[in-house]
PDB file of N, CA and C in Angstrom:
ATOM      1  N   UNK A   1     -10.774  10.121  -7.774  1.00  0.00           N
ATOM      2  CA  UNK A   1      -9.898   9.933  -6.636  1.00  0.00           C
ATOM      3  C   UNK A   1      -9.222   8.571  -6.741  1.00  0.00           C
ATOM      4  N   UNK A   2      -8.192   8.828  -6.268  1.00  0.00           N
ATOM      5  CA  UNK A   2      -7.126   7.188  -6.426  1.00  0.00           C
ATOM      6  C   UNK A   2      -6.456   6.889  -5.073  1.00  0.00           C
ATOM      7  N   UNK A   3      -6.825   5.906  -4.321  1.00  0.00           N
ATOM      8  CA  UNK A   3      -6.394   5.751  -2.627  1.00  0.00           C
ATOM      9  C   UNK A   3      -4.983   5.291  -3.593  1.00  0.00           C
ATOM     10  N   UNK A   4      -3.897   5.540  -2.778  1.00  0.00           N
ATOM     11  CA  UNK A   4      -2.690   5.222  -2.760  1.00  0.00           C
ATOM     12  C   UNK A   4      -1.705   4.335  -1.870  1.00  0.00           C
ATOM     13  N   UNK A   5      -2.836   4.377  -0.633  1.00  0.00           N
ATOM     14  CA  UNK A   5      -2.195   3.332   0.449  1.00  0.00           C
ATOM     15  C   UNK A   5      -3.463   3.784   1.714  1.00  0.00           C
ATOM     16  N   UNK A   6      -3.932   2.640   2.107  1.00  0.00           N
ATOM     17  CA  UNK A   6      -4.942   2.677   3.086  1.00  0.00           C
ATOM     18  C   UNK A   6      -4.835   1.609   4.140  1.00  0.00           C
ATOM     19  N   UNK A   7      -4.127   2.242   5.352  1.00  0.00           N
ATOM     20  CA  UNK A   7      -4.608   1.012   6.616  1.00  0.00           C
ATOM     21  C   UNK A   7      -3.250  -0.168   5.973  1.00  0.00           C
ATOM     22  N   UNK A   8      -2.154   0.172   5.214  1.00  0.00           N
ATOM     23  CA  UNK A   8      -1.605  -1.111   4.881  1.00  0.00           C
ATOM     24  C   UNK A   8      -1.310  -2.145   6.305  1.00  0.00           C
ATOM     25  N   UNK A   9      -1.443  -3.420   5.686  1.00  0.00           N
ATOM     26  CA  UNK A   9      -1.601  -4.763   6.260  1.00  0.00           C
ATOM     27  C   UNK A   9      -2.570  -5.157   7.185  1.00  0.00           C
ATOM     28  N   UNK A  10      -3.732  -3.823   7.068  1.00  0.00           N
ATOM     29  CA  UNK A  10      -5.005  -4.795   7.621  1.00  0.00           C
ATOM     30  C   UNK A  10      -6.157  -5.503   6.757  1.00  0.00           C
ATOM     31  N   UNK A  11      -6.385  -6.813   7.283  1.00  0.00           N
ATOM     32  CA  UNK A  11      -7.670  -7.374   7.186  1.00  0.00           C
ATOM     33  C   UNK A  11      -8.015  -8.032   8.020  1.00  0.00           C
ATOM     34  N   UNK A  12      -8.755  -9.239   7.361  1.00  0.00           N
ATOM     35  CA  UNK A  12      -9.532  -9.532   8.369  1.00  0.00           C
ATOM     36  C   UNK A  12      -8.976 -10.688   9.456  1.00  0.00           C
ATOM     37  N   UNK A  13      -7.795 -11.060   9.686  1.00  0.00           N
ATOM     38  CA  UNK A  13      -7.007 -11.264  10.248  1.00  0.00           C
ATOM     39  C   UNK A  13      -5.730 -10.877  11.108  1.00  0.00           C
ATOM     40  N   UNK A  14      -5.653  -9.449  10.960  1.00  0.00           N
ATOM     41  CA  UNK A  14      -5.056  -8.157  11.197  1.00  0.00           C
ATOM     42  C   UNK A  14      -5.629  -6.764  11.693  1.00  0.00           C
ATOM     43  N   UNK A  15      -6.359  -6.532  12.463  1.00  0.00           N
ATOM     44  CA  UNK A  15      -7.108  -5.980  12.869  1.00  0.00           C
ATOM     45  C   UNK A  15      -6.532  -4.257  12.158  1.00  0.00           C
ATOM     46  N   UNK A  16      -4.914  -4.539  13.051  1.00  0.00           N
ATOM     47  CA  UNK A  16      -4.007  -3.478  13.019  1.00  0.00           C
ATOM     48  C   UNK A  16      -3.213  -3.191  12.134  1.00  0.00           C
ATOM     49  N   UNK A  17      -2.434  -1.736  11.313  1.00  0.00           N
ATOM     50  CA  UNK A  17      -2.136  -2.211  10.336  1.00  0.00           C
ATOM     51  C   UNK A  17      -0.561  -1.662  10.742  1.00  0.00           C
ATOM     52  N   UNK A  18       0.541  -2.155   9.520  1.00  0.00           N
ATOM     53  CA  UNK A  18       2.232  -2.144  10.086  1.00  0.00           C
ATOM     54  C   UNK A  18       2.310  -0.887  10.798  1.00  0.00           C
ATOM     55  N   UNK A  19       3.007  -0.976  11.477  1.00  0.00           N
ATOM     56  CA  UNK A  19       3.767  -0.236  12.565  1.00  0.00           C
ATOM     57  C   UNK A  19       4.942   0.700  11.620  1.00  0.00           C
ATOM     58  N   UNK A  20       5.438   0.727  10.784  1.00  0.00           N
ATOM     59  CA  UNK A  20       6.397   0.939  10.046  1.00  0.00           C
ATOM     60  C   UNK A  20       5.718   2.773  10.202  1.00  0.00           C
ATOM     61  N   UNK A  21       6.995   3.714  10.347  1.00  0.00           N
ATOM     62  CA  UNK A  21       6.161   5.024  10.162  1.00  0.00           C
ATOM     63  C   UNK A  21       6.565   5.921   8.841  1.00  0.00           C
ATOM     64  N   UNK A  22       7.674   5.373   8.081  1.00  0.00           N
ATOM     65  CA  UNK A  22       8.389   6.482   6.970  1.00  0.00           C
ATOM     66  C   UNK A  22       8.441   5.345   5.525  1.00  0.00           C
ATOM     67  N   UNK A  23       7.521   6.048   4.579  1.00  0.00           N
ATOM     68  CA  UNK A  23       8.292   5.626   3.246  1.00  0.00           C
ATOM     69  C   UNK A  23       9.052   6.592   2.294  1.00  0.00           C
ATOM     70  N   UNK A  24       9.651   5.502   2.017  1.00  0.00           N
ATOM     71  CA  UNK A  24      10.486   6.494   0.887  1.00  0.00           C
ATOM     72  C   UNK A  24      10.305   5.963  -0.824  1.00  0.00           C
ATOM     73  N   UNK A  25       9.295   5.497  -1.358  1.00  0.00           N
ATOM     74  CA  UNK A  25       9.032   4.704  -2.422  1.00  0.00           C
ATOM     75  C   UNK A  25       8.662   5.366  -3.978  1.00  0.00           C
ATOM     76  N   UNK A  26       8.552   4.282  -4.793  1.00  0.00           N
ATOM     77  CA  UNK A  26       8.550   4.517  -6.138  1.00  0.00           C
ATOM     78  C   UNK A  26       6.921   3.991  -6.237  1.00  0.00           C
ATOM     79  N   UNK A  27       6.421   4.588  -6.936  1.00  0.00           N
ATOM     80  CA  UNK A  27       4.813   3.798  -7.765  1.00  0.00           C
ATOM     81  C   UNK A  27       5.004   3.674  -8.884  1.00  0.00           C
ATOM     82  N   UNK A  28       4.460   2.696  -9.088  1.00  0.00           N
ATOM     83  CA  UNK A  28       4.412   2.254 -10.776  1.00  0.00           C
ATOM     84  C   UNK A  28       3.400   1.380 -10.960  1.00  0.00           C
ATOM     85  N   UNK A  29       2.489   1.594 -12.065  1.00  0.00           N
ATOM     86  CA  UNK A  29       1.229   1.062 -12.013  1.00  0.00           C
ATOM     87  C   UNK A  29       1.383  -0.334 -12.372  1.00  0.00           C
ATOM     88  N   UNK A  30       2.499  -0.519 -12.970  1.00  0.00           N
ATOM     89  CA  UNK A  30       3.259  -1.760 -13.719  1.00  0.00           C
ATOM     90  C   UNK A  30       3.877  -2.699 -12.768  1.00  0.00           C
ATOM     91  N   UNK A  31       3.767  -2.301 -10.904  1.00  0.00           N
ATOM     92  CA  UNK A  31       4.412  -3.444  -9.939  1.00  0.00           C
ATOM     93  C   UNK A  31       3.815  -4.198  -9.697  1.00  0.00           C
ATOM     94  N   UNK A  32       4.427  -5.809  -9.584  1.00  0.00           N
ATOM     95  CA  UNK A  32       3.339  -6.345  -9.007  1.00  0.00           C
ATOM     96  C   UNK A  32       2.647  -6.516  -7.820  1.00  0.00           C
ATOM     97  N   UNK A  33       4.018  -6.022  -6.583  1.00  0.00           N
ATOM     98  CA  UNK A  33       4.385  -6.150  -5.012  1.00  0.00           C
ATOM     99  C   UNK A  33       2.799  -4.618  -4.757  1.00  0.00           C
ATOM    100  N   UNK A  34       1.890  -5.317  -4.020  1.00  0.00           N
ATOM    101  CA  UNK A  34       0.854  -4.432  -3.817  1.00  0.00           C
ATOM    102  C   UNK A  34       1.313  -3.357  -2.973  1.00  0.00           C
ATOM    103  N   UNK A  35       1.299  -2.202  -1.997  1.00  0.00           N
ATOM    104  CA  UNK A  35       1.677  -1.657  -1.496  1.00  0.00           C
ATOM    105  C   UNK A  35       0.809  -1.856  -0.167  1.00  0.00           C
ATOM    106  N   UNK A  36      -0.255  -2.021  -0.156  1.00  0.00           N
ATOM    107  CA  UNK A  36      -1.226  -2.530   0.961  1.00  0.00           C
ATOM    108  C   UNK A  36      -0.808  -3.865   2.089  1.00  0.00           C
ATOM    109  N   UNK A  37       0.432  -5.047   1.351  1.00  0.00           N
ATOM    110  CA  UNK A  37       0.630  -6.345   2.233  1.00  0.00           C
ATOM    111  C   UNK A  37       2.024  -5.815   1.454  1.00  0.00           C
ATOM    112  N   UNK A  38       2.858  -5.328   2.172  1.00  0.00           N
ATOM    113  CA  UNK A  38       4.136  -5.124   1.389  1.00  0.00           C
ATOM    114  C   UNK A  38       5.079  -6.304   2.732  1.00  0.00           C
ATOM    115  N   UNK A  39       4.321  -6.475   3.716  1.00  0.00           N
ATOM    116  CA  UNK A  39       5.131  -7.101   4.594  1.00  0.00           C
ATOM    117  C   UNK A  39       5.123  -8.794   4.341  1.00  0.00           C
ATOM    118  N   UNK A  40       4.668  -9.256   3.557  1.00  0.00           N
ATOM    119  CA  UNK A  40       4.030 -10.272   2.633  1.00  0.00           C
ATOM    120  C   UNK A  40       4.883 -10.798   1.552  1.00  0.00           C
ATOM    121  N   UNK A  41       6.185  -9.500   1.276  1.00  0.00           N
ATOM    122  CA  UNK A  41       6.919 -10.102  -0.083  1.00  0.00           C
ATOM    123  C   UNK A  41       7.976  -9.180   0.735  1.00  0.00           C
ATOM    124  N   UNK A  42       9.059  -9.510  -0.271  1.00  0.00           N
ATOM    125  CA  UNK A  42      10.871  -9.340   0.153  1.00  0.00           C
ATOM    126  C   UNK A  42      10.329  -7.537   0.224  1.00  0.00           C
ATOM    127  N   UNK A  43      10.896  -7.015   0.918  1.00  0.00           N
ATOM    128  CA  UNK A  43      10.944  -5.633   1.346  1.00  0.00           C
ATOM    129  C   UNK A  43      12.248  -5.096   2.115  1.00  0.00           C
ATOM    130  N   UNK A  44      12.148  -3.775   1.784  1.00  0.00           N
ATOM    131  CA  UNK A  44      13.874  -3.060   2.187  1.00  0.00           C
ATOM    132  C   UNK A  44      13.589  -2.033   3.059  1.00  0.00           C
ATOM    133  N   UNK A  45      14.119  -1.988   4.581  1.00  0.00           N
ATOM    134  CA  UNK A  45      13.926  -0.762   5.406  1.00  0.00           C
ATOM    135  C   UNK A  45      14.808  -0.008   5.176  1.00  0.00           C
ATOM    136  N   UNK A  46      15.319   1.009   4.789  1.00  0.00           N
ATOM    137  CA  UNK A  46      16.558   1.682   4.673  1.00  0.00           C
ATOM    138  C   UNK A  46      16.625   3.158   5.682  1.00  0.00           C
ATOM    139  N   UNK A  47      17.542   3.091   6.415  1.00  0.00           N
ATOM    140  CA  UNK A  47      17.319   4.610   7.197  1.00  0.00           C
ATOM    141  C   UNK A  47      15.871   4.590   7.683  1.00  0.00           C
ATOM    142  N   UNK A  48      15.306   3.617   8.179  1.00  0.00           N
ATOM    143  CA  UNK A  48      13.894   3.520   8.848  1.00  0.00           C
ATOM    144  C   UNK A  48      13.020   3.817   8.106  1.00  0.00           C
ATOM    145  N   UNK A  49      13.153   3.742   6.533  1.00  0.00           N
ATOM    146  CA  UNK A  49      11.970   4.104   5.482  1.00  0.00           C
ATOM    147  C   UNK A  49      11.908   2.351   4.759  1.00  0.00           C
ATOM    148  N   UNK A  50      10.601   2.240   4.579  1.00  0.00           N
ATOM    149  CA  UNK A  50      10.324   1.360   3.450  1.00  0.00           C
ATOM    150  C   UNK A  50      10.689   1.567   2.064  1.00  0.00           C
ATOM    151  N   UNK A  51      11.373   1.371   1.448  1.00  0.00           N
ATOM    152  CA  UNK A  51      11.968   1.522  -0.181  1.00  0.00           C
ATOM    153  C   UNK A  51      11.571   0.763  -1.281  1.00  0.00           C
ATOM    154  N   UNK A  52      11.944   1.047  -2.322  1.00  0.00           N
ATOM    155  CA  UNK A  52      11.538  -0.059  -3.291  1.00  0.00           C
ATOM    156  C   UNK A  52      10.152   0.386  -4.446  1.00  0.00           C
ATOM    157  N   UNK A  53      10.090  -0.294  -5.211  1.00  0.00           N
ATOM    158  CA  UNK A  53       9.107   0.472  -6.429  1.00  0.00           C
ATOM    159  C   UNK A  53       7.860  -0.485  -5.955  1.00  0.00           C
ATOM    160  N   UNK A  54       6.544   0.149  -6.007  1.00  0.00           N
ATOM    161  CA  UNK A  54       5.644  -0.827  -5.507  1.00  0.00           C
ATOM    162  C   UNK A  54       3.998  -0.383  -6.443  1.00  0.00           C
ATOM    163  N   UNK A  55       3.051  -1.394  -6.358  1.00  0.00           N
ATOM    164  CA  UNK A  55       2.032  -1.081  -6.712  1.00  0.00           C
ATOM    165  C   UNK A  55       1.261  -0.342  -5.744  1.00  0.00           C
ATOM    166  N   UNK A  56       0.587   0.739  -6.164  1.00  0.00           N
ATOM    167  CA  UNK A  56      -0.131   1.992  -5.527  1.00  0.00           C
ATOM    168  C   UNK A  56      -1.871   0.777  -4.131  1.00  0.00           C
ATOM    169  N   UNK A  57      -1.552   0.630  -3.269  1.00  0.00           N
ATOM    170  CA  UNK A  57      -2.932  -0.141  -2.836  1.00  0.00           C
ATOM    171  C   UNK A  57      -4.345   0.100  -3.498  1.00  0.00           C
ATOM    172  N   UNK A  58      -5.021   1.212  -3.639  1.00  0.00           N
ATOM    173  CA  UNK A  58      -6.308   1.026  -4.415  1.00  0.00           C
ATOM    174  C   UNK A  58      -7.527   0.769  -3.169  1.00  0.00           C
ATOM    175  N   UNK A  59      -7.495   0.907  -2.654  1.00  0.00           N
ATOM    176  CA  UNK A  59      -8.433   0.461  -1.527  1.00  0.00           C
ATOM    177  C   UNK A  59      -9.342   1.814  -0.964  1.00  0.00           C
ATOM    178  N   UNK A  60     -10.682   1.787  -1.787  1.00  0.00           N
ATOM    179  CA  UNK A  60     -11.449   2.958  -1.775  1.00  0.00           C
ATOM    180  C   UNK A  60     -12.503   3.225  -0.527  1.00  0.00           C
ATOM    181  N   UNK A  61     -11.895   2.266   0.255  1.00  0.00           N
ATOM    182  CA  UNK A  61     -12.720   2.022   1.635  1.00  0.00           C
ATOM    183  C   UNK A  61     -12.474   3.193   2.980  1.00  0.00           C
ATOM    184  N   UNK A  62     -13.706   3.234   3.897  1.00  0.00           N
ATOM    185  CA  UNK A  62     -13.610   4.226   4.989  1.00  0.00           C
ATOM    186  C   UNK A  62     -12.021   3.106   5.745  1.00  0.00           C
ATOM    187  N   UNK A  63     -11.253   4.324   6.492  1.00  0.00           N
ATOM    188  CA  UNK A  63      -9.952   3.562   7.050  1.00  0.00           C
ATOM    189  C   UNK A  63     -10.535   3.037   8.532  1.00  0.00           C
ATOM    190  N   UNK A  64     -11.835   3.639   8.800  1.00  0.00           N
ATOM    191  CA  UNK A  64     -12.357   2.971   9.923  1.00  0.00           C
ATOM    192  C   UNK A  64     -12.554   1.643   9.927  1.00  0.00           C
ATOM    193  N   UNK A  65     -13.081   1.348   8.837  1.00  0.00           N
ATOM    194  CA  UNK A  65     -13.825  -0.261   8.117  1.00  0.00           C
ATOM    195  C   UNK A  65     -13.401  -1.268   9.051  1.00  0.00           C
ATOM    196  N   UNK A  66     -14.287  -1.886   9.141  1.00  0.00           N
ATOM    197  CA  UNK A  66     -13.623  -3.540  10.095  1.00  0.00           C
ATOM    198  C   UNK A  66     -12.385  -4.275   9.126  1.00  0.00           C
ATOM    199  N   UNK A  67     -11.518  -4.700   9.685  1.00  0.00           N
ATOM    200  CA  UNK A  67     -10.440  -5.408   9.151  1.00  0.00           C
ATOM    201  C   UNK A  67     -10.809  -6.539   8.119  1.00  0.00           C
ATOM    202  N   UNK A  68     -12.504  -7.148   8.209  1.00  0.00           N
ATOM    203  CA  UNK A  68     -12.391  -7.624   7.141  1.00  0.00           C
ATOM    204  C   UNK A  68     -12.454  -7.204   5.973  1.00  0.00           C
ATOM    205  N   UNK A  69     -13.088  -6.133   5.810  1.00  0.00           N
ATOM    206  CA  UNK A  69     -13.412  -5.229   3.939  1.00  0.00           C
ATOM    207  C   UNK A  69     -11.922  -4.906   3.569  1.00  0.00           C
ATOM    208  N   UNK A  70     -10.710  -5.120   4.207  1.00  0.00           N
ATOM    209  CA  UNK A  70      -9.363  -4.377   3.918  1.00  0.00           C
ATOM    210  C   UNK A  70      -9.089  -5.842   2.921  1.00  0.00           C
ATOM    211  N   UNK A  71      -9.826  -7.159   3.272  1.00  0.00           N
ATOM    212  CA  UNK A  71      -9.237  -8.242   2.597  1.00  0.00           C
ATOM    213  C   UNK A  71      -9.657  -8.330   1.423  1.00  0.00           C
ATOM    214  N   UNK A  72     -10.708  -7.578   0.882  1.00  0.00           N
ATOM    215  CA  UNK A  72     -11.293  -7.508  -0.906  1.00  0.00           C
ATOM    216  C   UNK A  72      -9.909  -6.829  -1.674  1.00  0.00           C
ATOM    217  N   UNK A  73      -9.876  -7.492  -2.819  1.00  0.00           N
ATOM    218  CA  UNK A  73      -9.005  -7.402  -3.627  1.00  0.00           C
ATOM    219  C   UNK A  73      -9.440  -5.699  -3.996  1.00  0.00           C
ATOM    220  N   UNK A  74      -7.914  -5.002  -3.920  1.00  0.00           N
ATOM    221  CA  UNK A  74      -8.203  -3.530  -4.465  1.00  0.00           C
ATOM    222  C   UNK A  74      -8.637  -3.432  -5.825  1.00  0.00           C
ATOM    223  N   UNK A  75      -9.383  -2.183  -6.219  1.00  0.00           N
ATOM    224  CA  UNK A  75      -9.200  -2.025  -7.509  1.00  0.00           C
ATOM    225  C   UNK A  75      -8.181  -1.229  -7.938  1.00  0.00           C
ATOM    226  N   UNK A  76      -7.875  -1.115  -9.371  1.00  0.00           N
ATOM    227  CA  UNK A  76      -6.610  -0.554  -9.908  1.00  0.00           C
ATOM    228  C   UNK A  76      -6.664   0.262 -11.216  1.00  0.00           C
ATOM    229  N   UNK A  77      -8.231   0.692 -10.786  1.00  0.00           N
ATOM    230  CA  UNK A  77      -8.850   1.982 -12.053  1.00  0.00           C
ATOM    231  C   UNK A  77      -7.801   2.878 -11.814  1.00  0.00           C
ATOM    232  N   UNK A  78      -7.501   3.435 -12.471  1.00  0.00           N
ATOM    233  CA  UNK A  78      -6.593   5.000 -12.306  1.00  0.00           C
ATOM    234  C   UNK A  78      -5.340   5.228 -11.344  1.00  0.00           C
ATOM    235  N   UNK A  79      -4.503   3.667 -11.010  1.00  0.00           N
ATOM    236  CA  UNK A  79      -3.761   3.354 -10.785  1.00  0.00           C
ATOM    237  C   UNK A  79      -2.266   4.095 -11.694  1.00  0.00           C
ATOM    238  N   UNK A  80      -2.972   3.684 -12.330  1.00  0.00           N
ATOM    239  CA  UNK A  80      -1.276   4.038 -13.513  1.00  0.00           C
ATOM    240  C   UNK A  80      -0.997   5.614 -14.026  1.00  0.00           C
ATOM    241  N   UNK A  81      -2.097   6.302 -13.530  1.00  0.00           N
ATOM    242  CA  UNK A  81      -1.896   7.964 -13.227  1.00  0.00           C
ATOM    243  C   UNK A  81      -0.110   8.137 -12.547  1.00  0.00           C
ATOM    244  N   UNK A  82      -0.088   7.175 -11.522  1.00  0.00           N
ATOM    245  CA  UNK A  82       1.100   7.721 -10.855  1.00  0.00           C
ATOM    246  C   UNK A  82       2.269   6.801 -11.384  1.00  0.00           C
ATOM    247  N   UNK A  83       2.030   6.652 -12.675  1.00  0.00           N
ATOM    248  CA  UNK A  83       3.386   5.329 -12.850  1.00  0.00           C
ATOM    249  C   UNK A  83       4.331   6.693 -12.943  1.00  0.00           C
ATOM    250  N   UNK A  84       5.663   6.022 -12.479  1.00  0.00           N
ATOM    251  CA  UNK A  84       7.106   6.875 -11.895  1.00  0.00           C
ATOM    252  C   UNK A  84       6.670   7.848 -10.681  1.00  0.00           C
ATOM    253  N   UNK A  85       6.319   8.018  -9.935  1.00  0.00           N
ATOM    254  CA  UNK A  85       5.594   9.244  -9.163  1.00  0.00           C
ATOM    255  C   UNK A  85       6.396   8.776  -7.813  1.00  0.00           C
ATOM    256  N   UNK A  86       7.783   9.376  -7.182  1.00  0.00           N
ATOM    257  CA  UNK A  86       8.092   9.084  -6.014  1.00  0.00           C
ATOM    258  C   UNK A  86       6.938   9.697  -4.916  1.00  0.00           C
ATOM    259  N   UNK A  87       6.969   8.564  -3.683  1.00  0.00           N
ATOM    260  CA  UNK A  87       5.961   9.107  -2.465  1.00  0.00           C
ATOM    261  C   UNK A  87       6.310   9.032  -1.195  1.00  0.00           C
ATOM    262  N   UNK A  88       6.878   9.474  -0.615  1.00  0.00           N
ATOM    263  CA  UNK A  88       7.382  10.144   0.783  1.00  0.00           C
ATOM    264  C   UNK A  88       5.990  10.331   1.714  1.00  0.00           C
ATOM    265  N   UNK A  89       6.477   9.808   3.203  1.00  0.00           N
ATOM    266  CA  UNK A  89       5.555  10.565   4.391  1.00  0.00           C
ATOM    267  C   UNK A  89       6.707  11.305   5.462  1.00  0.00           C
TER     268      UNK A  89
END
């Protein structure tokens, strides 16, 4: 199993995570922009979607978890399964 985006922009300083409700994005195992703190680096809303090619989050945690376990660095085993892989909600 490969989390792809979990709870983005919570930790343990963030209880809550973005408000943002539509992506429209690229994965590539090769980005460096994490997909988990995307609000953290230059980012593009377009037509109310988040855009842009991004690294897959990795975060193999329950989405209940207290906001601090969201702050451990993801892992990025089996990340690159989805390099080119567009992902829509």
């Amino acid at each position: 199993m490969v989390v792809l985006l979990n709870r983005s922009g919570v930790d343990g300083s963030n209880p809550m995570d973005y408000s943002d409700a539509d992506f429209n994005i690229m994965l590539d195992g090769a980005a460096t922009s994490n997909l988990h703190y995307y609000q953290s680096t230059p980012y593009t809303i377009t037509g109310g979607q988040l855009t842009g090619t991004w690294a897959a989050d990795g975060r193999n945690i329950d989405p209940q978890s207290a906001g601090s376990l969201f702050s451990s660095p993801a892992s990025t085993v089996g990340l690159n399964l989805y390099d080119g892989h567009k992902a829509g909600s």
